[in-house]
Protein backbone atom coordinates (compact mmCIF):
# COMPACT_ATOMS: atom_id res chain seq x y z
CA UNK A 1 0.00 0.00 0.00
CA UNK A 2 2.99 2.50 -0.05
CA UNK A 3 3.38 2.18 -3.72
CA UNK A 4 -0.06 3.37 -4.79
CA UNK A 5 -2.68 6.14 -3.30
CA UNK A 6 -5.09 3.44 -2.62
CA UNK A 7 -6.44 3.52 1.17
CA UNK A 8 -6.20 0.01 3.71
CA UNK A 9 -8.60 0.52 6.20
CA UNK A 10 -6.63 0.76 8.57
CA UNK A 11 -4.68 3.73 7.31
CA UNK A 12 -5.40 7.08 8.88
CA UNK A 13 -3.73 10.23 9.97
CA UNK A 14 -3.38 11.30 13.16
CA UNK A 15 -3.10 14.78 14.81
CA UNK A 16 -1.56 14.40 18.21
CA UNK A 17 1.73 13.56 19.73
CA UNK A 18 0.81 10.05 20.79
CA UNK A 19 -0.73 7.01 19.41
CA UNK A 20 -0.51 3.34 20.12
CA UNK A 21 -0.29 1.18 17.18
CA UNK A 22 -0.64 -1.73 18.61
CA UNK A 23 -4.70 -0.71 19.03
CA UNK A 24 -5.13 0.47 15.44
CA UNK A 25 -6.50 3.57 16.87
CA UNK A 26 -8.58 1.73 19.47
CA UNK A 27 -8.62 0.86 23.07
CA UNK A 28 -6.43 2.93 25.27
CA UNK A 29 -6.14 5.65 21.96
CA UNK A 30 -10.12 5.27 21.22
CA UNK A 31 -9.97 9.05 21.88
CA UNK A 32 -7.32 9.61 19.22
CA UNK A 33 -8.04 12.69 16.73
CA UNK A 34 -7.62 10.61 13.59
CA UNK A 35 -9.20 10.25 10.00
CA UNK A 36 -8.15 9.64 6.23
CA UNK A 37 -7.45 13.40 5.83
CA UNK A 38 -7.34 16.27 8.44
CA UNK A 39 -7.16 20.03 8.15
CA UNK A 40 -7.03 22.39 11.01
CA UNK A 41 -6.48 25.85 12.51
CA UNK A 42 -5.86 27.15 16.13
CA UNK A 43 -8.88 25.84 18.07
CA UNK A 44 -11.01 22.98 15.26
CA UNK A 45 -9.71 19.72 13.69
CA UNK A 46 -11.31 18.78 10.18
CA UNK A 47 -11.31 15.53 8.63
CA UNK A 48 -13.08 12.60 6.99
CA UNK A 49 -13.12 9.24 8.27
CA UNK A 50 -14.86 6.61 11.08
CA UNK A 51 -15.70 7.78 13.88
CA UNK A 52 -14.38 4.17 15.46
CA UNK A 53 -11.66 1.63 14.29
CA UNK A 54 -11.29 -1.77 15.35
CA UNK A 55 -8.70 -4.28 14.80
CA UNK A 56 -10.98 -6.82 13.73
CA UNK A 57 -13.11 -5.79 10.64
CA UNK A 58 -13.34 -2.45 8.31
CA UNK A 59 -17.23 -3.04 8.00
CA UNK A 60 -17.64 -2.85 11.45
CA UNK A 61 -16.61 0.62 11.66
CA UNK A 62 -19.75 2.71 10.52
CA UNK A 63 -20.12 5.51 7.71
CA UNK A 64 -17.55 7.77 6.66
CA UNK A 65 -17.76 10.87 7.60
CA UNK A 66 -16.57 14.53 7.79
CA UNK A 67 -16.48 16.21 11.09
CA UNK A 68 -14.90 19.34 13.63
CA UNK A 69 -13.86 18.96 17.07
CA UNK A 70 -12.39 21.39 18.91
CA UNK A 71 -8.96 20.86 19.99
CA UNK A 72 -9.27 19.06 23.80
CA UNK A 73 -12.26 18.01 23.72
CA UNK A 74 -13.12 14.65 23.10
CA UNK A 75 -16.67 14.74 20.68
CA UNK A 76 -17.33 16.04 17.45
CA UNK A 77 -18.81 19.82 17.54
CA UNK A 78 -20.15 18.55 14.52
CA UNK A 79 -20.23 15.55 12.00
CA UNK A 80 -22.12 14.70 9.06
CA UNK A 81 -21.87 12.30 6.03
CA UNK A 82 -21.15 13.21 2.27
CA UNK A 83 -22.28 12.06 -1.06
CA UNK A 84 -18.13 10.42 -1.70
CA UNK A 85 -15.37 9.65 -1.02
CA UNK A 86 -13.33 12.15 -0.06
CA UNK A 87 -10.04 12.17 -1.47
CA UNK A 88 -8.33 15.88 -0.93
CA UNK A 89 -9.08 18.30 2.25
CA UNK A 90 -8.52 22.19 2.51
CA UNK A 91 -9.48 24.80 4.65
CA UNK A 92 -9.84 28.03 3.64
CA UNK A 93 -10.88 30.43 6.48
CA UNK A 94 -14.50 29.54 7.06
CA UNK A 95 -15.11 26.83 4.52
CA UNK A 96 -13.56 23.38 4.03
CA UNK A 97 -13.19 22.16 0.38
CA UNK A 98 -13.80 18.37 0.28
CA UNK A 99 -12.94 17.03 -3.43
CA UNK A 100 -13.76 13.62 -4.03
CA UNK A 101 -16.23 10.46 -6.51
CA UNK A 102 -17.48 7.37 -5.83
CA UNK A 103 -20.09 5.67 -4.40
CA UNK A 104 -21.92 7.15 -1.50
CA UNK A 105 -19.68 6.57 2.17
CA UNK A 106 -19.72 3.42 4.30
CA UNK A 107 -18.44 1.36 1.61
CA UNK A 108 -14.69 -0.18 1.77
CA UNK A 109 -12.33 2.48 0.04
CA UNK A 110 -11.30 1.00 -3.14
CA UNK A 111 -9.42 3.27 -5.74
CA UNK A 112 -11.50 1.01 -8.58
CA UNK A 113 -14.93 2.51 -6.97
CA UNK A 114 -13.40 6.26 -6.83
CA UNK A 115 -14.68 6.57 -10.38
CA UNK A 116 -18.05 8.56 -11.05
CA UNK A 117 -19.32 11.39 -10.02
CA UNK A 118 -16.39 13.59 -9.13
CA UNK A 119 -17.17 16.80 -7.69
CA UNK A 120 -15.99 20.14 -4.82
CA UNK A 121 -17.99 20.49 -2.09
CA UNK A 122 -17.68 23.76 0.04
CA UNK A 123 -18.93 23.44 3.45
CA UNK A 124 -19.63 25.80 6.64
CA UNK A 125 -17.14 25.32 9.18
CA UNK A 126 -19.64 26.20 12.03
CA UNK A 127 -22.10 23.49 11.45
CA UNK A 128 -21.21 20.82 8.37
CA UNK A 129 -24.02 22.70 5.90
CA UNK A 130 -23.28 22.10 2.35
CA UNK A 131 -22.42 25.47 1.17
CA UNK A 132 -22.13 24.76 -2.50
CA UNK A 133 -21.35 21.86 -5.04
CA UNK A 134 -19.20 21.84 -7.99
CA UNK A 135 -19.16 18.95 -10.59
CA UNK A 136 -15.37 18.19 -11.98
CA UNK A 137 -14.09 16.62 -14.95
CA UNK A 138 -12.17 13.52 -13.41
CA UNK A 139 -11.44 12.55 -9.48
CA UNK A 140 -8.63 14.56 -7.87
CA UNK A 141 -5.94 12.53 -7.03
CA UNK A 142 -4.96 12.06 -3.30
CA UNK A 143 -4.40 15.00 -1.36
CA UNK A 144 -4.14 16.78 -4.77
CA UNK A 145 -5.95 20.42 -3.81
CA UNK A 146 -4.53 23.62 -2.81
CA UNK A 147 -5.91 27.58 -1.05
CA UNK A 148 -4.23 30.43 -2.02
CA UNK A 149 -4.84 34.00 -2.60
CA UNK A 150 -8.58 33.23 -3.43
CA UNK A 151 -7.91 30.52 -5.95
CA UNK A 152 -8.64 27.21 -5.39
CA UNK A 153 -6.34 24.27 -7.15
CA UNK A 154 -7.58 20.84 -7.50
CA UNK A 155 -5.33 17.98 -9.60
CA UNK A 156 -7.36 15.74 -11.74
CA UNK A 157 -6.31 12.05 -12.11
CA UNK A 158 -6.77 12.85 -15.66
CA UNK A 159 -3.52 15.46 -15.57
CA UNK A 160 -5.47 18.56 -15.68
CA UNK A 161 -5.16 21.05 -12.79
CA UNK A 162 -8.50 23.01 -12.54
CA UNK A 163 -8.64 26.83 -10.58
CA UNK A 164 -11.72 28.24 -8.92
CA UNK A 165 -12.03 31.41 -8.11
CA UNK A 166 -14.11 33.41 -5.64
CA UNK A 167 -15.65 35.98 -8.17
């Protein structure tokens, strides 16, 4: 799996300064910040993942997700499903831009299924609303989107780079 941007379920990032392997993010670390991709600022975590992991089986694990919590405490101040898989994260003052395709979430991550419907979601930082939807050419590859100076940059699997702009 370190050849190749495809996901094992048991893959996730972690924001912290501790984890225990061991537990694949469960047990003594079940209140671990983790997910597939985080974004954050001074006082919120972002991501998209489970909310639980378990050693013994990725279906038992629930939706995916996107959620905020607040940096010490230990629940979401908000979490919510989306219509993909999520496969790039940025945060961009008061909105997150999710890019993503595939089926809808809860089903195993498989880079064969991250094939239709590719689109941007913007969403409100305060409570998970969708903010607004944007339909793209091809899925962006992993981790493949950028904020700057008003511009948004998302990479395409199918080489293209695409740039949305606030006006």
């Amino acid at each position: 799996d370190f050849l190749d941007d495809t996901w094992t379920h048991r893959s996730y990032w972690i924001f912290g300064t501790k984890s225990s392997i061991s537990t694949g993010c469960s047990g003594a670390d079940r209140k671990l910040l983790f997910g597939r991709l985080l974004a954050f600022d001074d006082t919120t975590v972002y991501g998209y993942g489970r909310t639980y992991v378990h050693w013994s089986s990725e279906f038992e694990d629930g939706d995916y997700r996107i959620f905020a919590r607040r940096r010490g405490e230990e629940k979401p101040a908000w979490s919510t499903t989306v219509p993909m898989q999520v496969r790039a994260i940025v945060l961009a003052g008061d909105v997150l831009f999710l890019a993503g395709a595939g089926p809808s979430p809860g089903k195993a991550l498989q880079k064969q299924d991250v094939s239709s419907s590719p689109l941007i979601l913007a969403i409100s930082t305060t409570d998970g609303t969708e903010l607004a939807r944007y339909p793209i050419a091809a899925p962006p590859i992993f981790d493949g989107m950028a904020a700057a100076g008003g511009e948004l940059l998302v990479a395409l699997e199918n080489g293209t780079l695409i740039c949305l702009t606030g006006e």
